[in-house]
N, C-alpha and C. Protein backbone atom coordinates (compact mmCIF):
# COMPACT_ATOMS: atom_id res chain seq x y z
N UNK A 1 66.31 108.91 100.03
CA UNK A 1 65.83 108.69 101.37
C UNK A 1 66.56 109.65 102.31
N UNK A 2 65.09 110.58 102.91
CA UNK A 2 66.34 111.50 103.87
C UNK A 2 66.22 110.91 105.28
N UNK A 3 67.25 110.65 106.06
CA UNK A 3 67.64 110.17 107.07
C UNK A 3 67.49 111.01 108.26
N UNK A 4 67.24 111.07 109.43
CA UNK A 4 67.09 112.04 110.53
C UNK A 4 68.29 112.09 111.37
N UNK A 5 68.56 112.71 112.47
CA UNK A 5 69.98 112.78 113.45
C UNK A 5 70.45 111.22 114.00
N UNK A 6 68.94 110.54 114.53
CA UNK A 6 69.52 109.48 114.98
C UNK A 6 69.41 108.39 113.77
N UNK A 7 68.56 108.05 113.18
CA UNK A 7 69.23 107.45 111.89
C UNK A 7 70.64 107.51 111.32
N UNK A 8 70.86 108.86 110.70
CA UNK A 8 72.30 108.68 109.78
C UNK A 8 73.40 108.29 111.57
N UNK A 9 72.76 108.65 112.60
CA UNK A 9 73.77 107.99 113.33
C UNK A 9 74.23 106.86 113.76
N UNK A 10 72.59 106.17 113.20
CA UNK A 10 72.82 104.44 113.57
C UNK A 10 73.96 104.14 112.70
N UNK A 11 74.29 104.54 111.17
CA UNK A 11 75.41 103.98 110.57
C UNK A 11 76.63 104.28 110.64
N UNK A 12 76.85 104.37 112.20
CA UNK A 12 78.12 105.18 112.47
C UNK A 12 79.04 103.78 112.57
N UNK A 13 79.91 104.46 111.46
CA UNK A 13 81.37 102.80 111.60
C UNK A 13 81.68 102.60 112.63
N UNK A 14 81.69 101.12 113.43
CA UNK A 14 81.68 100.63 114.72
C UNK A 14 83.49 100.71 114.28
N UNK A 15 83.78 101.14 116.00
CA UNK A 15 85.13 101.12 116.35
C UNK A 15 85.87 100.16 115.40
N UNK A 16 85.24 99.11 115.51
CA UNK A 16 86.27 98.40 115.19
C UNK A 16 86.12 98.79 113.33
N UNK A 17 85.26 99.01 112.89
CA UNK A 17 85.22 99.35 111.48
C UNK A 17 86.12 99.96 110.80
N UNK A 18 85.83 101.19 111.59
CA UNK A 18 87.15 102.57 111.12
C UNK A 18 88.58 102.02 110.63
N UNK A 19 89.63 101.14 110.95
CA UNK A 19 90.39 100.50 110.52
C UNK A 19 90.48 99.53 109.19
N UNK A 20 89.08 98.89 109.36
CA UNK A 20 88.87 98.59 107.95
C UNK A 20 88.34 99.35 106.96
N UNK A 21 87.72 100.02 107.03
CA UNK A 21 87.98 101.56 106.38
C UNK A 21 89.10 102.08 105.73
N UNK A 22 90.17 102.31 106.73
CA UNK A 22 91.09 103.36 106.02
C UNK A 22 92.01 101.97 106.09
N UNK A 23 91.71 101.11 104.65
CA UNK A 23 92.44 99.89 104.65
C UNK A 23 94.29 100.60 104.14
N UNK A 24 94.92 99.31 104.04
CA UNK A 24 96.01 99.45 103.29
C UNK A 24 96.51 100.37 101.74
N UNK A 25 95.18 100.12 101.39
CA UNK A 25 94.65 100.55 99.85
C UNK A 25 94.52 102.14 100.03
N UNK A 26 93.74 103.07 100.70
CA UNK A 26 93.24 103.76 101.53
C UNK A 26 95.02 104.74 101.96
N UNK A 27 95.60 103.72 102.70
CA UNK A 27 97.09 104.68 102.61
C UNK A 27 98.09 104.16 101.77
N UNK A 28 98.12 103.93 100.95
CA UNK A 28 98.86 103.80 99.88
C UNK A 28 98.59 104.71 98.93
N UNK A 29 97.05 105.07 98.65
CA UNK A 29 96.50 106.01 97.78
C UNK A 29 97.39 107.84 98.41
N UNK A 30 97.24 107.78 99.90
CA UNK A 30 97.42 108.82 100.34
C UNK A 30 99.06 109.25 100.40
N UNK A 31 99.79 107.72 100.73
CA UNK A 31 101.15 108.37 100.39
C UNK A 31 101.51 108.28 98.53
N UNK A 32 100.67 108.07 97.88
CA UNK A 32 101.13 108.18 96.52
C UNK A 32 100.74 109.99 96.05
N UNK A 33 100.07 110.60 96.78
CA UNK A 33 99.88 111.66 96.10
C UNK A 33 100.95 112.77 97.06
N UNK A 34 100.92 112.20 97.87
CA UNK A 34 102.32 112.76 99.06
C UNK A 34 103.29 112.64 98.23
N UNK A 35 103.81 112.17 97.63
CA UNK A 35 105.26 111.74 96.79
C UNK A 35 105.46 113.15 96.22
N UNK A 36 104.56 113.52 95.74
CA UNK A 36 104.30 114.50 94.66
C UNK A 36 106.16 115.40 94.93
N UNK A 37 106.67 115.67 94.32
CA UNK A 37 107.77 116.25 94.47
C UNK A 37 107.80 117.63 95.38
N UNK A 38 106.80 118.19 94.95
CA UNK A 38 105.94 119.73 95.13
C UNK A 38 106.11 119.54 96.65
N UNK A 39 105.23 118.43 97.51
CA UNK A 39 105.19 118.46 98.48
C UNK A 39 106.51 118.40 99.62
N UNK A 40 107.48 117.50 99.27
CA UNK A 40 108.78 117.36 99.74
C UNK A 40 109.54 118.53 99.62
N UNK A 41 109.55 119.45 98.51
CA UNK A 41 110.15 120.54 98.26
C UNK A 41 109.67 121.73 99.23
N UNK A 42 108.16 121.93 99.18
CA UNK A 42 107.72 122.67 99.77
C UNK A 42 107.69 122.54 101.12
N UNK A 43 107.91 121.31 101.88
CA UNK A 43 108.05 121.24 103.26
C UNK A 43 109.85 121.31 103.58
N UNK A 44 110.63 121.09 102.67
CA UNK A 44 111.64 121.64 102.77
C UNK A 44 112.37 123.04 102.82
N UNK A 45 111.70 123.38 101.89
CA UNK A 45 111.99 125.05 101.97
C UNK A 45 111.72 125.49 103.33
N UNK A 46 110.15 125.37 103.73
CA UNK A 46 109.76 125.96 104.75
C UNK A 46 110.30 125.34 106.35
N UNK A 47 111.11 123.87 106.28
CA UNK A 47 112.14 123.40 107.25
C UNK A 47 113.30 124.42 107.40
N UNK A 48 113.61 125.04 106.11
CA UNK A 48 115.12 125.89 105.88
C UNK A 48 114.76 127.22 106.65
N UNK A 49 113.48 127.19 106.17
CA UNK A 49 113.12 128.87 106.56
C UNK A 49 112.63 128.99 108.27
N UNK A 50 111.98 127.88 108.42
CA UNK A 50 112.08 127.93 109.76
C UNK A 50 113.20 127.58 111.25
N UNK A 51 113.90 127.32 110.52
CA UNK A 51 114.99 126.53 111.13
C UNK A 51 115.34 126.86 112.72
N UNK A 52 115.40 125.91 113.77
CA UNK A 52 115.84 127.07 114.97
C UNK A 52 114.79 127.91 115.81
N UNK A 53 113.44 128.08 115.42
CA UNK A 53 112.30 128.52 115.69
C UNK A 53 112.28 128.59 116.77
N UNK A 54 111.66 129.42 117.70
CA UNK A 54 111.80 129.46 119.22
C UNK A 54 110.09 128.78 119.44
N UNK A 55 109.75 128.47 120.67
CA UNK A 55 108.43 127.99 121.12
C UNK A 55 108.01 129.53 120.71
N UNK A 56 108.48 130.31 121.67
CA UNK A 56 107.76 131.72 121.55
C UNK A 56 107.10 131.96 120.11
N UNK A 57 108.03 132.14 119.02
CA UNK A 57 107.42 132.22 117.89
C UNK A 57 106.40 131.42 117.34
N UNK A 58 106.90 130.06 117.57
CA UNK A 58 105.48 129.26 117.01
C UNK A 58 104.21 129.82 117.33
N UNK A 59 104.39 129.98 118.95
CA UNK A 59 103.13 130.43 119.89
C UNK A 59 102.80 131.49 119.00
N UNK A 60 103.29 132.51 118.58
CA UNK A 60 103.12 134.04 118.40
C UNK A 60 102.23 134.04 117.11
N UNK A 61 102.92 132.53 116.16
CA UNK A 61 102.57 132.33 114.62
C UNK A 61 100.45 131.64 114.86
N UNK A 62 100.64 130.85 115.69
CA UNK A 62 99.44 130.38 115.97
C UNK A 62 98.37 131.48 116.28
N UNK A 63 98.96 132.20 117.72
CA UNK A 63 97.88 133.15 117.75
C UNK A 63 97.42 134.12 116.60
N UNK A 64 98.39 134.56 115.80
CA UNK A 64 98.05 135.23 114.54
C UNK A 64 97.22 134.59 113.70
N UNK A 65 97.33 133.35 113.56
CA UNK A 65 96.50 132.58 112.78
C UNK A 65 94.89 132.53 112.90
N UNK A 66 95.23 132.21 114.44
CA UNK A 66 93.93 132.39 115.10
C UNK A 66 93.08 133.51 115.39
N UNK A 67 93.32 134.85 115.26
CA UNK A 67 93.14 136.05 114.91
C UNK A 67 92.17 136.27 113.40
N UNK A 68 93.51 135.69 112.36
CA UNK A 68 93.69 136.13 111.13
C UNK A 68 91.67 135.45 110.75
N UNK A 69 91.47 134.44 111.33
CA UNK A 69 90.19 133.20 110.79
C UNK A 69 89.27 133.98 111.50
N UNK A 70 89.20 135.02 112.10
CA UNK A 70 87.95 136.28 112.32
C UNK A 70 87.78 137.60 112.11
N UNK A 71 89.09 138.02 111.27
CA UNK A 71 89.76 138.97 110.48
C UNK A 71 89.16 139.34 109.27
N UNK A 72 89.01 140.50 108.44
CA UNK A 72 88.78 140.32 107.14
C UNK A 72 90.38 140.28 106.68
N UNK A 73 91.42 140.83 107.48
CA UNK A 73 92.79 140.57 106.88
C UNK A 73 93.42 139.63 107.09
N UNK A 74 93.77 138.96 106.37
CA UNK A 74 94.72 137.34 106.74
C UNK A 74 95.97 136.89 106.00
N UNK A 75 97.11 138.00 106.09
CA UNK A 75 98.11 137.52 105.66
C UNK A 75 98.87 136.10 105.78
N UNK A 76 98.86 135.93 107.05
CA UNK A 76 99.50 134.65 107.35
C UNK A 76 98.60 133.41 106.82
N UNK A 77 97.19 133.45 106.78
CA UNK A 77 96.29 132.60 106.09
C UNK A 77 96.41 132.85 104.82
N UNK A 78 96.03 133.90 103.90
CA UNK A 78 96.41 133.72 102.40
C UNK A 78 97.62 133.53 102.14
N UNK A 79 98.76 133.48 102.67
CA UNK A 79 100.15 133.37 101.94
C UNK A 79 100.22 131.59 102.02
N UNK A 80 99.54 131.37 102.81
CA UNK A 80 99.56 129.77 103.43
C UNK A 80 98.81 128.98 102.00
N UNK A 81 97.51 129.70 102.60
CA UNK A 81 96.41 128.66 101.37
C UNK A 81 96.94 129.69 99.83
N UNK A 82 97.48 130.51 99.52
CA UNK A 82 98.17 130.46 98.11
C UNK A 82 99.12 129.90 97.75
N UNK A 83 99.86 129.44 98.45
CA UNK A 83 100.99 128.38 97.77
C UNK A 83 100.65 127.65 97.16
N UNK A 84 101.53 126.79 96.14
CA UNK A 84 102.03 125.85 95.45
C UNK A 84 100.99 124.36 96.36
N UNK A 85 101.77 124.87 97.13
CA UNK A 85 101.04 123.20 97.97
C UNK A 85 99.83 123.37 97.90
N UNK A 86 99.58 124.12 98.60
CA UNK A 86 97.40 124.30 99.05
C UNK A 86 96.83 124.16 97.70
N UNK A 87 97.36 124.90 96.03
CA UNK A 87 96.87 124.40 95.38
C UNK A 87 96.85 122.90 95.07
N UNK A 88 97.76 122.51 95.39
CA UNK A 88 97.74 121.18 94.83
C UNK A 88 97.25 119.83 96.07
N UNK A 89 97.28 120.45 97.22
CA UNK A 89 95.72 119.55 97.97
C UNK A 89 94.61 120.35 97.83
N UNK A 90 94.15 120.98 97.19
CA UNK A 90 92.86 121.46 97.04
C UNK A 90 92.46 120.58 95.64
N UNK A 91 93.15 120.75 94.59
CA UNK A 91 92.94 119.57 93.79
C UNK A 91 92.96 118.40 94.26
N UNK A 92 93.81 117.72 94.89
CA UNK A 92 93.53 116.44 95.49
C UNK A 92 92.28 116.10 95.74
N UNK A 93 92.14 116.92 96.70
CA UNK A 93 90.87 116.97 97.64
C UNK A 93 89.43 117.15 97.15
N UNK A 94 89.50 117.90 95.45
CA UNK A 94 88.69 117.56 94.83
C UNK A 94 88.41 116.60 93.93
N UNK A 95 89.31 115.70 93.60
CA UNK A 95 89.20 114.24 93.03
C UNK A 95 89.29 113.56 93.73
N UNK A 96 89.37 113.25 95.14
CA UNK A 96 88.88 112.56 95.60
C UNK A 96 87.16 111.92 95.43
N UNK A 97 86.79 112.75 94.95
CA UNK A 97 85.23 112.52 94.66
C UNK A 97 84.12 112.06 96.35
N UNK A 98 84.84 113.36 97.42
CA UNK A 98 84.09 113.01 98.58
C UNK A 98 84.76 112.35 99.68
N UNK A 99 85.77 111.64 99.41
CA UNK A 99 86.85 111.11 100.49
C UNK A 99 87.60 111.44 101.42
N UNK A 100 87.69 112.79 100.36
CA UNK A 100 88.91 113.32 101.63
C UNK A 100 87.89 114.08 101.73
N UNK A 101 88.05 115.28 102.90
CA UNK A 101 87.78 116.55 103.76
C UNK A 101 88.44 117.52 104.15
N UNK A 102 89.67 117.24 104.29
CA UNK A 102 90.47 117.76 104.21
C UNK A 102 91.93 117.44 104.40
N UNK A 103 92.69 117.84 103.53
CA UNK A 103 94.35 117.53 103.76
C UNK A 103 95.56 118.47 104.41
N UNK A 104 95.94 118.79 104.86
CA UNK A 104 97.34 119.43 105.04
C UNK A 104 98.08 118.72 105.42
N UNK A 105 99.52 119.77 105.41
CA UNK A 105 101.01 119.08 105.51
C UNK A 105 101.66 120.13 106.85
N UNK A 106 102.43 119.72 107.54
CA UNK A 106 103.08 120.26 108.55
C UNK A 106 104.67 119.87 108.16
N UNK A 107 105.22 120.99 108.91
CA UNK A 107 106.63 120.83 108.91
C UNK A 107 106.95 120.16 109.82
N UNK A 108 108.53 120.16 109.75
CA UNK A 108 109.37 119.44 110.78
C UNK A 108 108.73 120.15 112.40
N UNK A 109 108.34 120.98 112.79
CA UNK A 109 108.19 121.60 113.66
C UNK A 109 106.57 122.10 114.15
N UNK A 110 105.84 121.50 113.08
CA UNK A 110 104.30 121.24 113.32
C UNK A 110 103.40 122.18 112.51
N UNK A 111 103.81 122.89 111.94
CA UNK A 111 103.99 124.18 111.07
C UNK A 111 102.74 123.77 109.90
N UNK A 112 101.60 124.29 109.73
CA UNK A 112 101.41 124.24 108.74
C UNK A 112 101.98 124.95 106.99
N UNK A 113 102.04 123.71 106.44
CA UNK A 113 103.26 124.34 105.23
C UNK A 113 102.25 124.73 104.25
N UNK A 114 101.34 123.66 103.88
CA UNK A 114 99.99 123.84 102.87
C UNK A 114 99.09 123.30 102.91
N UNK A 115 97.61 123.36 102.78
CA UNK A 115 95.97 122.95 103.33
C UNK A 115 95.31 122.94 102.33
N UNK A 116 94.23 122.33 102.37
CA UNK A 116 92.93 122.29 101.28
C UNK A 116 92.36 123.43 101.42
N UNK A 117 92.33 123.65 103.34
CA UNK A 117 91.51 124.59 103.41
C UNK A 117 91.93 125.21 104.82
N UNK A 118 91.00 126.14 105.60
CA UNK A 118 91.70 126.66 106.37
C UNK A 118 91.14 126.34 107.55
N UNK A 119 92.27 125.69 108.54
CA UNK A 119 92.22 124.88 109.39
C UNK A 119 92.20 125.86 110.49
N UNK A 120 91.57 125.31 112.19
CA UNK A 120 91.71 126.28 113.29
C UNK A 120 92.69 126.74 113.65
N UNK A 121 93.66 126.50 113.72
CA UNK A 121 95.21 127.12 114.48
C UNK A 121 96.35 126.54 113.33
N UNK A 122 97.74 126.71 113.80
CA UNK A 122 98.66 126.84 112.41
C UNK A 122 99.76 126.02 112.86
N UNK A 123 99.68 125.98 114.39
CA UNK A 123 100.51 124.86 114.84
C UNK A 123 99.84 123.78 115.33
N UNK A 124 100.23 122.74 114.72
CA UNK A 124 99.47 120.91 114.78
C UNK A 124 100.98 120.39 116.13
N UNK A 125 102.17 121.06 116.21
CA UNK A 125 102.36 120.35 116.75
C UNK A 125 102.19 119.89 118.46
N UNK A 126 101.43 120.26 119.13
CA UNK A 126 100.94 120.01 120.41
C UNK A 126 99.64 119.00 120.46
N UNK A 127 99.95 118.28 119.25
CA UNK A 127 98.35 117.44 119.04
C UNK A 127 98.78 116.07 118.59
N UNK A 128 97.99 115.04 118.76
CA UNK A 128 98.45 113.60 118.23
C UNK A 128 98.94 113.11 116.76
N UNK A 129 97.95 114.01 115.85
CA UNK A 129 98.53 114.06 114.54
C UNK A 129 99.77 114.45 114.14
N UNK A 130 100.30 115.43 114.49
CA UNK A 130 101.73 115.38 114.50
C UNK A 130 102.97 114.76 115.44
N UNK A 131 102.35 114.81 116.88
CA UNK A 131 103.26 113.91 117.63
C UNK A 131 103.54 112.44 117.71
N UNK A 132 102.82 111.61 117.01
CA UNK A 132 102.51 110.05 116.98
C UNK A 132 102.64 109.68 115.19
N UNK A 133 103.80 110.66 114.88
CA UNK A 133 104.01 110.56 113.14
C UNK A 133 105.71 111.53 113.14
N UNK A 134 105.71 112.62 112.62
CA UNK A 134 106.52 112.82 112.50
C UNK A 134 108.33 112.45 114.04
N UNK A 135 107.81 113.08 114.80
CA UNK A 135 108.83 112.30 115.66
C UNK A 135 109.03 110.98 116.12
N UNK A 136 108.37 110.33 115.44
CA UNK A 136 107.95 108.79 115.17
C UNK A 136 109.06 107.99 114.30
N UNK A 137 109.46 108.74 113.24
CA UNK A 137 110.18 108.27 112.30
C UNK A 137 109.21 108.21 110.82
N UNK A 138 109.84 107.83 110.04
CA UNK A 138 109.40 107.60 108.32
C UNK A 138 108.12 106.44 108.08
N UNK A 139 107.83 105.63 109.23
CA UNK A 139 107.24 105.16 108.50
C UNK A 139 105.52 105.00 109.58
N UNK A 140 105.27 106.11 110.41
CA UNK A 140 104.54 106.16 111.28
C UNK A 140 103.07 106.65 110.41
N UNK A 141 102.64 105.80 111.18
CA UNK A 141 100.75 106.35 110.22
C UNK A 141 100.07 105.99 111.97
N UNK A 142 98.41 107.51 111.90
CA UNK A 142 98.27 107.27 113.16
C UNK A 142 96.81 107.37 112.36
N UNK A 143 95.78 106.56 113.19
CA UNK A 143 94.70 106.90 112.98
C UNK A 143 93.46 107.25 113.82
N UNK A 144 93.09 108.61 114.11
CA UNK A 144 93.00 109.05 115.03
C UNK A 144 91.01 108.82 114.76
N UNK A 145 90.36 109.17 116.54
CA UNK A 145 88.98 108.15 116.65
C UNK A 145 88.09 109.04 115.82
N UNK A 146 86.94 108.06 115.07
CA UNK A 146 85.84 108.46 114.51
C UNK A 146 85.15 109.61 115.07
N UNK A 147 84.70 110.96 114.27
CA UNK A 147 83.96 111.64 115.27
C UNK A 147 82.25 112.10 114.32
N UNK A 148 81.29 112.31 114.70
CA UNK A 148 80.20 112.80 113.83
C UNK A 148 80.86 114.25 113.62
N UNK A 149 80.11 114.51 112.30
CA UNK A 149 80.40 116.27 111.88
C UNK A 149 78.78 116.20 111.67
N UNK A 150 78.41 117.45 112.77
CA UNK A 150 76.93 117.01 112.63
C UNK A 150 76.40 118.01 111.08
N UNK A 151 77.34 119.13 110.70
CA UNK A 151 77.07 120.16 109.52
C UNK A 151 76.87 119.13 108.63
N UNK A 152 77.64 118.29 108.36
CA UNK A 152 77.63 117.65 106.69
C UNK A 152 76.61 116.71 107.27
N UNK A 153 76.78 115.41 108.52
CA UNK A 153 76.26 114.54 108.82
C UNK A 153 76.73 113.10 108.42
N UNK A 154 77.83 113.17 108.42
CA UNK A 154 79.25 112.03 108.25
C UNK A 154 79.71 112.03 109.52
N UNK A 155 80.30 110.37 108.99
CA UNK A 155 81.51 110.52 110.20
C UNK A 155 82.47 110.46 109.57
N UNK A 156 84.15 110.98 110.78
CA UNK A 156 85.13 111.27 109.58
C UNK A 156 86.04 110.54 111.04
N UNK A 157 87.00 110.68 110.53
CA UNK A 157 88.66 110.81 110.95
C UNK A 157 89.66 110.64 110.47
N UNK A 158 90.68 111.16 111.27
CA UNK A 158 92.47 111.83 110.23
C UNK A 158 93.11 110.88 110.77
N UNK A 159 93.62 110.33 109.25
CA UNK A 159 94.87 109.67 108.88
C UNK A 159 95.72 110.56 108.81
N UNK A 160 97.12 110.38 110.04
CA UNK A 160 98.04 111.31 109.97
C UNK A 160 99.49 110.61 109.85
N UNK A 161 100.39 110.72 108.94
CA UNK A 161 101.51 110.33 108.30
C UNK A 161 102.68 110.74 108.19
N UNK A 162 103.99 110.35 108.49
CA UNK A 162 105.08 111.12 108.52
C UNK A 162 105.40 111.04 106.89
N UNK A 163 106.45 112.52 106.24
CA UNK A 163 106.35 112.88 105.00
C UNK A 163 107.79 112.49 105.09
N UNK A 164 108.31 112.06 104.16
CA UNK A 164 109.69 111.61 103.78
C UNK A 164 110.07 112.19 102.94
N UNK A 165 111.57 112.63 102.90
CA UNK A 165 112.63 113.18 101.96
C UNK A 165 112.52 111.90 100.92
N UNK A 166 112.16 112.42 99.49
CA UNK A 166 112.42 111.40 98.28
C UNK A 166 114.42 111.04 98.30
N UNK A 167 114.04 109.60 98.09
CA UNK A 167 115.96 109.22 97.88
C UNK A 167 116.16 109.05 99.20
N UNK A 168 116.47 109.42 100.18
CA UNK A 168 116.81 109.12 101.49
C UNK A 168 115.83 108.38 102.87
N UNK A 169 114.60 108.90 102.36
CA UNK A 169 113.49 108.15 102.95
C UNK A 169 113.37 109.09 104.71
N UNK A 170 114.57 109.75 104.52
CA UNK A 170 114.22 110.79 106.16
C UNK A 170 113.03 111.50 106.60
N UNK A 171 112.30 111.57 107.94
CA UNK A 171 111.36 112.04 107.97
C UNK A 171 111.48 113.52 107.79
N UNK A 172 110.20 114.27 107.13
CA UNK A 172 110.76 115.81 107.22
C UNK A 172 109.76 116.89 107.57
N UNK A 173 108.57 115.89 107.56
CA UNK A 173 106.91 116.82 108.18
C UNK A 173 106.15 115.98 108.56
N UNK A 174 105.03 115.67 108.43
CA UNK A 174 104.11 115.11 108.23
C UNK A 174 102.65 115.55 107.45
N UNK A 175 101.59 114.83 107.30
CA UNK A 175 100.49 115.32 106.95
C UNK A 175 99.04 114.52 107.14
N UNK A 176 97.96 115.32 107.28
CA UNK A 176 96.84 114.94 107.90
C UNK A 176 96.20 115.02 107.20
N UNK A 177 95.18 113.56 106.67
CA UNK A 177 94.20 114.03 105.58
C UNK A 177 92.77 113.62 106.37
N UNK A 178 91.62 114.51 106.40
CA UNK A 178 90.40 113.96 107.25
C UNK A 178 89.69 113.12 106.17
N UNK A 179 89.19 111.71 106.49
CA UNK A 179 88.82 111.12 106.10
C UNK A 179 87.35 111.10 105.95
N UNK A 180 86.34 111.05 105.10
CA UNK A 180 85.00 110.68 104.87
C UNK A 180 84.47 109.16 105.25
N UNK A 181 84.16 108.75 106.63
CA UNK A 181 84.16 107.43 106.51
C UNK A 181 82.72 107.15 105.65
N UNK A 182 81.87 107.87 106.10
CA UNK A 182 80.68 107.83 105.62
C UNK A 182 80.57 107.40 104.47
N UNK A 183 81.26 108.21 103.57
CA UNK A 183 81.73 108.09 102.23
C UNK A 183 82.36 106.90 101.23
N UNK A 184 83.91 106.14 102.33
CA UNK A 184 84.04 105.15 102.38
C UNK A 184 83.33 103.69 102.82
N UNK A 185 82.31 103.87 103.32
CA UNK A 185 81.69 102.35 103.70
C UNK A 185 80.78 102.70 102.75
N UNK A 186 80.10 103.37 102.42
CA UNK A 186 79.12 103.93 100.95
C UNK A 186 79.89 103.23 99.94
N UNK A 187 81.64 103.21 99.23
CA UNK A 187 81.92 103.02 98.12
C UNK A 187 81.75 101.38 98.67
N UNK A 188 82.64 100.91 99.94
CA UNK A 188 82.71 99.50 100.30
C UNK A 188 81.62 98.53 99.79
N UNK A 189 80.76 99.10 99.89
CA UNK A 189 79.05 98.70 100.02
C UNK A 189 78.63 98.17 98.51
N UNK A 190 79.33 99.23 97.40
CA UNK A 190 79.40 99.48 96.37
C UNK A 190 80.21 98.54 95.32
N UNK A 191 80.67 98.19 96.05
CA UNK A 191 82.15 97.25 94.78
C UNK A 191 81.35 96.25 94.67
């Protein structure tokens, strides 16, 4: 059954839905693949390497970014999405089987460290996903409002999470995974 604009929009998860949606189950799944060692390591390194960062630079790192995504050259984008990490939320992101949309991780400093895919700008931290999580402390989860994506024709929104040092439990990035709600009230529907 193909559905038209205002159809697939009538099944848009009512406000209050979206929460039951991205149940308990839902982030538990998401900080279990966060654990991953890979990820803690890799947002560590890139804490070491950034250390001290001036605004200026962030600024300087963003606009390059933002450059690089209309570029045919994109150093600062391929060194990003070739890492260690990006491979390993790009796998995520493909067993999810439709759930996720996309994942990345930010540093202590808003930094993207590694992505599924390649996101608009490179600094998250002037945005709610990183400010209402990582300077939050260890155990902050934000869930930010439903929006239509009219390309696919879902609705989605990001679950955003502060990333913890394994053993100590300290906060040390965070990370944003966009959610498929569409997708999720489809499986709900389903059990």
């Amino acid at each position: 059954m193909l559905l038209d604009g205002s159809s697939a929009r009538a099944l848009e998860p009512a406000k209050g839905l979206t929460p039951a949606l991205i149940t308990d189950e839902v982030i538990a799944e998401v900080r279990e693949f966060l654990a991953s060692p890979l990820v803690a390591m890799s947002i560590a390194m890139q804490n070491e390497r950034r250390h001290g960062v001036s605004q200026e630079r962030i600024d300087a790192l963003d606009k390059q970014w933002r450059a690089e995504a209309d570029s045919e050259r994109k150093p600062l984008i391929s060194a990003t999405l070739s890492s260690p990490l990006s491979t390993y939320l790009t796998r995520v992101q493909a067993r999810s089987l439709g759930r996720y949309c996309e994942i990345f991780v930010m540093d202590a400093y808003g930094l993207n460290v590694g992505q599924s895919s390649i996101t608009s700008d490179y600094w998250q931290g002037d945005e709610a996903k990183w400010q209402k999580t990582y300077p939050k402390g260890p155990d902050a989860v934000f869930i930010d409002e439903a929006e239509w994506n009219e390309e696919t024709r879902t609705w989605r929104a990001q679950l955003s999470l502060t990333v913890t040092e394994p053993g100590t439990g300290r906060a040390i990035g965070a990370a944003t995974i966009e959610l498929n709600l569409t997708e999720l009230q489809r499986q709900a529907f389903t059990r």
